[in-house]
N, C-alpha and C. Protein backbone atom coordinates (compact mmCIF):
# COMPACT_ATOMS: atom_id res chain seq x y z
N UNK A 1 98.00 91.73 103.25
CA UNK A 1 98.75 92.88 102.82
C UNK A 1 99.11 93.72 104.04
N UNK A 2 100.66 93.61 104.43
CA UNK A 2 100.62 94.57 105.12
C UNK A 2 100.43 96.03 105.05
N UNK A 3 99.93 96.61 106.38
CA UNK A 3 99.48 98.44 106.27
C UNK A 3 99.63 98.79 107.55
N UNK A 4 100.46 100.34 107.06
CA UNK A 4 100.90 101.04 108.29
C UNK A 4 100.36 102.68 108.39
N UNK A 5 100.12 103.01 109.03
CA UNK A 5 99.66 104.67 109.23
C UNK A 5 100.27 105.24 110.17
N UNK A 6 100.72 106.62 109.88
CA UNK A 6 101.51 107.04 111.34
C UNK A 6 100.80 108.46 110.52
N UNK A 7 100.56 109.85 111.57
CA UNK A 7 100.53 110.92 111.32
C UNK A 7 101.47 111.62 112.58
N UNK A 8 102.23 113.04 111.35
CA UNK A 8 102.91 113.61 112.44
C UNK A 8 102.81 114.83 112.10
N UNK A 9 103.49 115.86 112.95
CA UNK A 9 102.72 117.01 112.91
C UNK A 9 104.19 118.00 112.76
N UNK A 10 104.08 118.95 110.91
CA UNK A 10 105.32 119.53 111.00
C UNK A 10 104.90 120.69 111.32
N UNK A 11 105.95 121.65 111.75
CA UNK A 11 105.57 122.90 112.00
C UNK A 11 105.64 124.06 110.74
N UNK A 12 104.94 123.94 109.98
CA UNK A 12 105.02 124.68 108.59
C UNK A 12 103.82 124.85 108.11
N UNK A 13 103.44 125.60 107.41
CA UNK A 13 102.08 126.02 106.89
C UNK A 13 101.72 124.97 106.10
N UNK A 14 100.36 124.30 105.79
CA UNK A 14 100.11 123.13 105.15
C UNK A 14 100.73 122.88 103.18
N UNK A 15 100.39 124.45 103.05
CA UNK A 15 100.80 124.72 101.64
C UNK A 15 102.40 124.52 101.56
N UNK A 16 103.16 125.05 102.56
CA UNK A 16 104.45 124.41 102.11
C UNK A 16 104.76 123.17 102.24
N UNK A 17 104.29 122.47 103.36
CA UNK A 17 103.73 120.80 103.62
C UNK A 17 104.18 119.98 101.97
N UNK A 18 102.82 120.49 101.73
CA UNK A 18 102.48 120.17 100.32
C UNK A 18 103.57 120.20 99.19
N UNK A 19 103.51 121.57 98.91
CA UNK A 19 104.98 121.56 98.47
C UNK A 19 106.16 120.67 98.34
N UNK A 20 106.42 120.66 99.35
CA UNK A 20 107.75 119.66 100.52
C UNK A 20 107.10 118.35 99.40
N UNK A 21 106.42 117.75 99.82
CA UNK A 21 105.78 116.21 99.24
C UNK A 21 106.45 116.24 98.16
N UNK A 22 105.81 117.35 97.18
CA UNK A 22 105.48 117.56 95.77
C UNK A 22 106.71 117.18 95.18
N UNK A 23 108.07 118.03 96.13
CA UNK A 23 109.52 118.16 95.47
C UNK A 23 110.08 117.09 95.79
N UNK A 24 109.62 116.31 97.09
CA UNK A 24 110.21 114.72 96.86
C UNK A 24 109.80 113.88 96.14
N UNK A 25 108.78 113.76 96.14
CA UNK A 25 108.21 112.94 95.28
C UNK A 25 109.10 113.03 93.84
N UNK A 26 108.92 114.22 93.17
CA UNK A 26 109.53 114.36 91.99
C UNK A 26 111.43 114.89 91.62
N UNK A 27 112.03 114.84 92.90
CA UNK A 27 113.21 115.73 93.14
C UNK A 27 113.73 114.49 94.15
N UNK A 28 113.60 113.96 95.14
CA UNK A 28 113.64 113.39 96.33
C UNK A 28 114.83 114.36 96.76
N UNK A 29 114.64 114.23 98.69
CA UNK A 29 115.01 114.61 98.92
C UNK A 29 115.82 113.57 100.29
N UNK A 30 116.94 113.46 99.95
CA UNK A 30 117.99 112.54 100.71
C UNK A 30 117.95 112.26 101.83
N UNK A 31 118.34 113.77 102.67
CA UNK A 31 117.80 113.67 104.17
C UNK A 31 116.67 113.11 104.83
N UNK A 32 115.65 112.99 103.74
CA UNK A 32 114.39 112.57 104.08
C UNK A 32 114.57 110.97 104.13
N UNK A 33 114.70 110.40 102.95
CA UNK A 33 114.69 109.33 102.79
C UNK A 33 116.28 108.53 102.10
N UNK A 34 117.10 108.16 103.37
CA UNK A 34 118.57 107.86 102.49
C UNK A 34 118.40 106.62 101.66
N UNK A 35 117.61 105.91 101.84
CA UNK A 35 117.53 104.47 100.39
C UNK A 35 117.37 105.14 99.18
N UNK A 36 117.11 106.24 99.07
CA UNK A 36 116.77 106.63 97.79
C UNK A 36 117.62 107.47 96.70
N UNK A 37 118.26 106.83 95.88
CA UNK A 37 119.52 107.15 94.87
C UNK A 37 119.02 108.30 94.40
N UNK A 38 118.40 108.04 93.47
CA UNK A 38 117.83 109.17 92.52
C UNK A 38 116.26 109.01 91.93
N UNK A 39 116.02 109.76 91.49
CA UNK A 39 114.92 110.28 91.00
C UNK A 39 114.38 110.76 89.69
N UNK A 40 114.06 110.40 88.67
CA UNK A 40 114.17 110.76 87.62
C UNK A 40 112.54 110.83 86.94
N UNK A 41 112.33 111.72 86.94
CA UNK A 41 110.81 111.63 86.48
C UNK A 41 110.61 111.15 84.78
N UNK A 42 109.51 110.75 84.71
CA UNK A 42 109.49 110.11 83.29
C UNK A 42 108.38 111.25 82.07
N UNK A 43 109.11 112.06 81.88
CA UNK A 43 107.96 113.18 80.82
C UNK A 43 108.43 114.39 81.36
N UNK A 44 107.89 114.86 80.31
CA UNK A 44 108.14 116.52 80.96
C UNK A 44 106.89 117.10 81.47
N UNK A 45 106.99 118.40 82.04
CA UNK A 45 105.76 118.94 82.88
C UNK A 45 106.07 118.88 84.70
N UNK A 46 105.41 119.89 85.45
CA UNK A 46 105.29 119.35 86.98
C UNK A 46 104.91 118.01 86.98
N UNK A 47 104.44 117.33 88.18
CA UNK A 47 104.24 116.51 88.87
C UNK A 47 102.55 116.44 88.83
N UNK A 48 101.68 115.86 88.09
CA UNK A 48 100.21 115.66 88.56
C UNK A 48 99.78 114.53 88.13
N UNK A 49 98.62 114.31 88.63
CA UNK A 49 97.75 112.82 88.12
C UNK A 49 98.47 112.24 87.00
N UNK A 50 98.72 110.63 87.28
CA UNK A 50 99.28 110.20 86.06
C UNK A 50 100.78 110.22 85.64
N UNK A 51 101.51 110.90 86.61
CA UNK A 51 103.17 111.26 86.26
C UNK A 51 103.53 110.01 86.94
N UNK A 52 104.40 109.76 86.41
CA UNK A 52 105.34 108.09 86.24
C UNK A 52 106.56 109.06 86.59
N UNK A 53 107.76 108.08 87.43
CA UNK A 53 108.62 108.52 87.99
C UNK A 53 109.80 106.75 87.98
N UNK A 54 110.82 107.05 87.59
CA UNK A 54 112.09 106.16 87.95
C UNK A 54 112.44 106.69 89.34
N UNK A 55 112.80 105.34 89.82
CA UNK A 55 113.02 105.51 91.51
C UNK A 55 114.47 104.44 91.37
N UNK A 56 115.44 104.90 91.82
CA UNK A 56 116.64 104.01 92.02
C UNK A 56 116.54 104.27 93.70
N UNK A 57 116.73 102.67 94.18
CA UNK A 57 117.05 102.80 95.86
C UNK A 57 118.19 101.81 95.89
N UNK A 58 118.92 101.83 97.59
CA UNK A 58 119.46 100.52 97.65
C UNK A 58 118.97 100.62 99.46
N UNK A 59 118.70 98.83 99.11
CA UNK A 59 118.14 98.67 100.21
C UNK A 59 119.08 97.24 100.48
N UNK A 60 119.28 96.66 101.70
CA UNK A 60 120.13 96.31 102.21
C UNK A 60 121.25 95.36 101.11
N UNK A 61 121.89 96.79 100.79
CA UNK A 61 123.29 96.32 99.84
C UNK A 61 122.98 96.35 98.49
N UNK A 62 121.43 96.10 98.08
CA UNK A 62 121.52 95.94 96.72
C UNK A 62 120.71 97.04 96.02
N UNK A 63 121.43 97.50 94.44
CA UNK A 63 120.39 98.91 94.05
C UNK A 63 119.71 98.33 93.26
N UNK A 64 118.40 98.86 93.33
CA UNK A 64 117.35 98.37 92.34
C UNK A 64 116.50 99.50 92.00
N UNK A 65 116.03 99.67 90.60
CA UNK A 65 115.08 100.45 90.03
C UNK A 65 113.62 99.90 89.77
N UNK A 66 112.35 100.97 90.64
CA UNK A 66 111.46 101.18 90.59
C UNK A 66 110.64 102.03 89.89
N UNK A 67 109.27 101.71 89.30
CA UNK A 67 108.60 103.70 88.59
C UNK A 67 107.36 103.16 89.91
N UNK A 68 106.93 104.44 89.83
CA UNK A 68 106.20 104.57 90.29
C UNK A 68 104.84 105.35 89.69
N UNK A 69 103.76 105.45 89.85
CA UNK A 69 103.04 106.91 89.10
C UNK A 69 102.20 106.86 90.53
N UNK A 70 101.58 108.35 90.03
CA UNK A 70 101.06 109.10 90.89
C UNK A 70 99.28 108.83 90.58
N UNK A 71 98.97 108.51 91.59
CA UNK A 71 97.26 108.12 91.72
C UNK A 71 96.20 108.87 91.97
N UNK A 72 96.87 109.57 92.86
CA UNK A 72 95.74 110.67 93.30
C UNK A 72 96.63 112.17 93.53
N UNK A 73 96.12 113.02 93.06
CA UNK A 73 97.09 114.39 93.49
C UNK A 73 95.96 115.70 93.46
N UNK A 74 95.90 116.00 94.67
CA UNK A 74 94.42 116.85 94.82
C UNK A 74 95.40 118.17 96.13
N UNK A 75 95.87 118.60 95.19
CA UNK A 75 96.48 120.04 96.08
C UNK A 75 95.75 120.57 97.34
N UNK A 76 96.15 121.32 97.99
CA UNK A 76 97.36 120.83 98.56
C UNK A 76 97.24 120.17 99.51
N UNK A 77 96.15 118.87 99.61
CA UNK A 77 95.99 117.82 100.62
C UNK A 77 96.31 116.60 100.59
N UNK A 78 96.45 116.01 99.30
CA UNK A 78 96.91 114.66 99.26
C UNK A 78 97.48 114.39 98.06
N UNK A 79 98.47 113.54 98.17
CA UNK A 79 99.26 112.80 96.74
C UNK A 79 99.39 111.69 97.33
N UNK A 80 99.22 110.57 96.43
CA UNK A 80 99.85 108.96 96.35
C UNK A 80 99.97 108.98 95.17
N UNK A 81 100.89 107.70 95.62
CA UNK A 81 101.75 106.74 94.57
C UNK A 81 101.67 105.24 94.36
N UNK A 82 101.58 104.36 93.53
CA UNK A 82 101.77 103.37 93.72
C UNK A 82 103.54 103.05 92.75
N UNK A 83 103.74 101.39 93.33
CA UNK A 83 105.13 101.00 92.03
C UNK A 83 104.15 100.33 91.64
N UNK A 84 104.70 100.44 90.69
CA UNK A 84 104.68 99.62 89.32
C UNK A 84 105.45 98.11 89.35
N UNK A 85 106.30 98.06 89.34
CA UNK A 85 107.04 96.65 89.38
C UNK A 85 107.86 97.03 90.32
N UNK A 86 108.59 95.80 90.42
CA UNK A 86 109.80 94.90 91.69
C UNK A 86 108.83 93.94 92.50
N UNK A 87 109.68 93.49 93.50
CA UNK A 87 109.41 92.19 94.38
C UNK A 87 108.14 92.65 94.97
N UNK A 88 107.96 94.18 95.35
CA UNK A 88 107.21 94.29 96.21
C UNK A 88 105.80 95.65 95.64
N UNK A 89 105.06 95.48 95.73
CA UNK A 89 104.14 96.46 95.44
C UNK A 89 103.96 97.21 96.24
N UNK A 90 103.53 98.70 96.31
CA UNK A 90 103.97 99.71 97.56
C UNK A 90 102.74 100.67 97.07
N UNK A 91 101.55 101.10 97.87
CA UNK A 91 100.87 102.37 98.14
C UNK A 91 101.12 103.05 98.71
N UNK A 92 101.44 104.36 98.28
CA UNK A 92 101.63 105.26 99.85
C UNK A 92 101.21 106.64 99.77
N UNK A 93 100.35 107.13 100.76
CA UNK A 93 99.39 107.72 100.74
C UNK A 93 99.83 109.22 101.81
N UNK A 94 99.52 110.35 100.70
CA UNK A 94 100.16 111.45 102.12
C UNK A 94 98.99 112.29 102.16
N UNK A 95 98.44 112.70 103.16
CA UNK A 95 97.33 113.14 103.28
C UNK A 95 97.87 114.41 104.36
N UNK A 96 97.39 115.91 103.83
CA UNK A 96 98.00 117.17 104.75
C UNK A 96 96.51 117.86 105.33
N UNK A 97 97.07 117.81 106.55
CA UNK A 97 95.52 118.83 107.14
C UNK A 97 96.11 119.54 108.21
N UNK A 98 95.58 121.31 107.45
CA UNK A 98 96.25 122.23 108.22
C UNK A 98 95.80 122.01 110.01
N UNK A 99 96.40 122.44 110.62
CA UNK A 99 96.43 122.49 112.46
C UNK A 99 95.77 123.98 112.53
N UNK A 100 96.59 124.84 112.03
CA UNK A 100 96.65 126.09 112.21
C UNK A 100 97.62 126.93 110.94
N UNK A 101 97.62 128.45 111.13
CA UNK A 101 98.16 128.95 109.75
C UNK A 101 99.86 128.48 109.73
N UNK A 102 100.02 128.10 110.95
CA UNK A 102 101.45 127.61 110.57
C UNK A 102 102.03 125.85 111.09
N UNK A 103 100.89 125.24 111.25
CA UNK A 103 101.52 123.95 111.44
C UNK A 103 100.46 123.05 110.70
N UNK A 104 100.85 121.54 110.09
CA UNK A 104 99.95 121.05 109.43
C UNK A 104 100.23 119.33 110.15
N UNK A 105 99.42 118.42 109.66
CA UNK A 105 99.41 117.30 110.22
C UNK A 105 99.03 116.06 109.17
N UNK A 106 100.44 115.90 108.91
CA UNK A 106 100.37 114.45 107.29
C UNK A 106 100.43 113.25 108.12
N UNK A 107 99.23 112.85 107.21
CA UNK A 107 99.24 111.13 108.09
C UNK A 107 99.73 110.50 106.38
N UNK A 108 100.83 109.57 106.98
CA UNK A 108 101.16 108.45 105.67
C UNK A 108 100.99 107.47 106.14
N UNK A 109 99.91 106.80 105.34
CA UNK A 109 99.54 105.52 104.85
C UNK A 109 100.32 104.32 104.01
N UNK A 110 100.43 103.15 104.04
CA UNK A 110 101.58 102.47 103.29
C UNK A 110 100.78 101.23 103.51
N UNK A 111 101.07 100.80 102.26
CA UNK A 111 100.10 99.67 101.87
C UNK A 111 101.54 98.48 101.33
N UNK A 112 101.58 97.67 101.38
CA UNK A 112 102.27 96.63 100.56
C UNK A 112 102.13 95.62 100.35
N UNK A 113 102.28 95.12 98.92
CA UNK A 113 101.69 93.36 98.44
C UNK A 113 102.87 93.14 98.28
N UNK A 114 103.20 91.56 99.03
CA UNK A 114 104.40 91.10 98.25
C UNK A 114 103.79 89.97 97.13
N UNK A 115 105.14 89.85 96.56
CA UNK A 115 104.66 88.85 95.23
C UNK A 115 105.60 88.08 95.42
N UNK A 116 105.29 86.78 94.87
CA UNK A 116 105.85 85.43 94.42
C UNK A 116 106.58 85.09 95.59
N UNK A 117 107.58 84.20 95.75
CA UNK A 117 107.96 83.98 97.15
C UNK A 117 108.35 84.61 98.42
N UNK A 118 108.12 86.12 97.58
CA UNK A 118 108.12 87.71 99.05
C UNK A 118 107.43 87.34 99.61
N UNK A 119 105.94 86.64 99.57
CA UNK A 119 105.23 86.60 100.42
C UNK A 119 104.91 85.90 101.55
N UNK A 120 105.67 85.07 101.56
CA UNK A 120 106.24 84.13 102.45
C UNK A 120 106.95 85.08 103.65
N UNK A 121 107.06 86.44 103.25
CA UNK A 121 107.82 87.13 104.49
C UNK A 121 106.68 88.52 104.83
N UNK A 122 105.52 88.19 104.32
CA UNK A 122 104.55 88.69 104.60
C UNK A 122 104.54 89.18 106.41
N UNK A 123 104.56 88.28 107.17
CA UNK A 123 104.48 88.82 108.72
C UNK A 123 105.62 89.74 109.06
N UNK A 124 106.91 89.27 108.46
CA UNK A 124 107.48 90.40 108.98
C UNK A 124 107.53 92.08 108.44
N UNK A 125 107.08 91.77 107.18
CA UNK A 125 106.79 93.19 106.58
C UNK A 125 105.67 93.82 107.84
N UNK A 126 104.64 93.08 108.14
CA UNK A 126 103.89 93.57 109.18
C UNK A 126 104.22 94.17 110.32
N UNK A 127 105.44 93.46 110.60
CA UNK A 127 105.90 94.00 112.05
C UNK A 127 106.99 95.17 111.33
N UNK A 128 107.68 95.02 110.70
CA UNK A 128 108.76 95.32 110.49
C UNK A 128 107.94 96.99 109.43
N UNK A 129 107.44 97.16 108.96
CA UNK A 129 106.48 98.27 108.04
C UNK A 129 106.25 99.41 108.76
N UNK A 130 105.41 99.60 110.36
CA UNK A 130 105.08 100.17 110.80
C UNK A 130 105.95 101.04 111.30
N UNK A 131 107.39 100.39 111.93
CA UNK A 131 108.55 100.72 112.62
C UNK A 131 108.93 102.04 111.29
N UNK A 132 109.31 101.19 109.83
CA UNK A 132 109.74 102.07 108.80
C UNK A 132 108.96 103.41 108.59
N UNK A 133 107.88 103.04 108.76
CA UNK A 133 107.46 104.72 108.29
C UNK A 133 106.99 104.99 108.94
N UNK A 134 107.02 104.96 110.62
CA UNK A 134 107.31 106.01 111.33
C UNK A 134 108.87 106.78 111.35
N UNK A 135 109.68 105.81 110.87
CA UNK A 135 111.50 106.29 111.09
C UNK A 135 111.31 107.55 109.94
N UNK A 136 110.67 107.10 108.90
CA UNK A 136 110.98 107.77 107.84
C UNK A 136 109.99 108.84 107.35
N UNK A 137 108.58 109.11 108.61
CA UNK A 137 107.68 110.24 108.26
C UNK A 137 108.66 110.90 109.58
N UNK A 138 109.43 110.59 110.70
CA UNK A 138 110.43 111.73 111.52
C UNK A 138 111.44 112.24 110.54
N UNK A 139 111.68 111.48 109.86
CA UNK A 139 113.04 111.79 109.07
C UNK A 139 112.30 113.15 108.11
N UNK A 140 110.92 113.01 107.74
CA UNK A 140 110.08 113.47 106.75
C UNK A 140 110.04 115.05 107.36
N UNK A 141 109.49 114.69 108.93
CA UNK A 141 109.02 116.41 109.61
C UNK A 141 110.65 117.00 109.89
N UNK A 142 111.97 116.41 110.20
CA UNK A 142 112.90 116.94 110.23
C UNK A 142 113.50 117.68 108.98
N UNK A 143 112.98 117.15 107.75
CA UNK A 143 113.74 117.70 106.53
C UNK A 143 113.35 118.89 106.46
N UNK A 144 111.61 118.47 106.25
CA UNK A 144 110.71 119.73 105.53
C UNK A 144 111.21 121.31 106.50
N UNK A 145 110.99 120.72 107.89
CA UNK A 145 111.40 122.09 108.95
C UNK A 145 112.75 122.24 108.55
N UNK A 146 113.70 121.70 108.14
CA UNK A 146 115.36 122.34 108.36
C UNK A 146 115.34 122.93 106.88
N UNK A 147 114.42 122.62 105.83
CA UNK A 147 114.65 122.74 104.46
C UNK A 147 113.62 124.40 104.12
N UNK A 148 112.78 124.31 104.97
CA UNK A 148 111.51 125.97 104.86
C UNK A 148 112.04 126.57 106.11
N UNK A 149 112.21 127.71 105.67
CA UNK A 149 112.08 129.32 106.48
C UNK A 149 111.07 128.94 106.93
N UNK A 150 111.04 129.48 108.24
CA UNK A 150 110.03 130.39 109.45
C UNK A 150 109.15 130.94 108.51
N UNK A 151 109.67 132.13 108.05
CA UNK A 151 109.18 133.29 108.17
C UNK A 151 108.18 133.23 106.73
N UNK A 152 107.31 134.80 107.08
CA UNK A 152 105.74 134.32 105.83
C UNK A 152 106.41 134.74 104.49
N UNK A 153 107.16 135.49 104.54
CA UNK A 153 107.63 136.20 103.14
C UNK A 153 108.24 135.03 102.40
N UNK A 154 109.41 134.38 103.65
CA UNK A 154 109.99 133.73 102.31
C UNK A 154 109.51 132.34 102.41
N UNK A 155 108.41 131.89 102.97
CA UNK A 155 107.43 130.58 102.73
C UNK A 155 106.83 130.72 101.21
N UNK A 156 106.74 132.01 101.18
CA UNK A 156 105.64 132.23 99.55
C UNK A 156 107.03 132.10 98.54
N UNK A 157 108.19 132.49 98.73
CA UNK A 157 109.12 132.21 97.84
C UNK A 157 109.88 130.92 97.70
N UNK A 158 109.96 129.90 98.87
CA UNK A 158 110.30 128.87 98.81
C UNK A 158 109.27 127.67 98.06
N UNK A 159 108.00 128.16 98.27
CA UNK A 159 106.73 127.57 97.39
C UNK A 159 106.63 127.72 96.00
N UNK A 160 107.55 128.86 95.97
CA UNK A 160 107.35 129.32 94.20
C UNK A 160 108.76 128.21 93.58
N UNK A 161 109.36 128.17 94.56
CA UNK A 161 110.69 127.64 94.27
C UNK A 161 110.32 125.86 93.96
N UNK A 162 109.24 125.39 94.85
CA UNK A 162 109.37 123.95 94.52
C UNK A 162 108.36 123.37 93.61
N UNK A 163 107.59 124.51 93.69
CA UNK A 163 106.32 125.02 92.02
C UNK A 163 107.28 124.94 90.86
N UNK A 164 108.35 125.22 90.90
CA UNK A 164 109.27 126.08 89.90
C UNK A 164 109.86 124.87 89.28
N UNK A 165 110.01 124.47 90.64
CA UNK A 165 111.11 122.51 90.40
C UNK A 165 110.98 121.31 89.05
């Protein structure tokens, strides 16, 4: 099974960190991650233990729909996910630990099983895995910073905002 870990370090208070996750996970957010069409959560309610999510991506040329649910969600330090079905089975693990009152440090974890004759391309997911989510936890610290205010006032209102989501 390939597995990749990268941690990077955004400049934002851990609680908006968190946040940030929360609203992709359940909202996605484009800039962050462009394979990803849409997002459609499955139930009503926020986002916690147990929430199932439709995932439309397209990945080289072709769109395909994924769910995913949520495995672990322990505010405001960690959420994973696993899929549910497609070719490929996917863990991925975000883990937030504050630095200081204004910068925090998410390490993502990524786990993947392939199935049935995917696995035959098992090594290159290995090589090829690690490269991806590092591209896509930079893509991750660029969003969250261009997407949160600086400033403390309106960190507590942009938090209420993706609470709100």
């Amino acid at each position: 099974m390939p597995r990749s870990q990268v941690t990077v370090r955004i400049r934002r208070p851990s609680e908006v960190v968190f946040e940030s996750l929360v609203s992709h996970t359940w909202r996605n957010e484009p800039a962050w991650e462009p394979e990803v069409l849409e997002v459609r959560p499955q139930g009503d309610g926020p986002l916690a233990l147990g929430s199932r999510v439709l995932m439309v991506r397209r990945e080289s040329g072709k769109v395909f729909e994924t769910t995913y649910e949520v495995t672990a969600f322990d505010p405001p330090r960690r959420i994973t996910a696993r899929h549910l079905d497609g070719p490929m089975g996917f863990v991925i693990d975000f883990s937030v630990e504050p630095v200081d009152p204004g910068n925090a440090d998410v390490t993502v974890g990524v786990d993947i099983r392939l199935h049935g004759p995917m696995r035959l391309m098992t090594p290159l997911f290995a090589i090829m895995g690690p490269r991806r989510n590092a591209r896509i936890s930079r893509q991750m610290v660029v969003a969250i910073e261009a997407a949160t205010p600086v400033g403390r006032d309106t960190l507590s209102s942009k938090t209420a905002d993706f609470a709100n989501a």
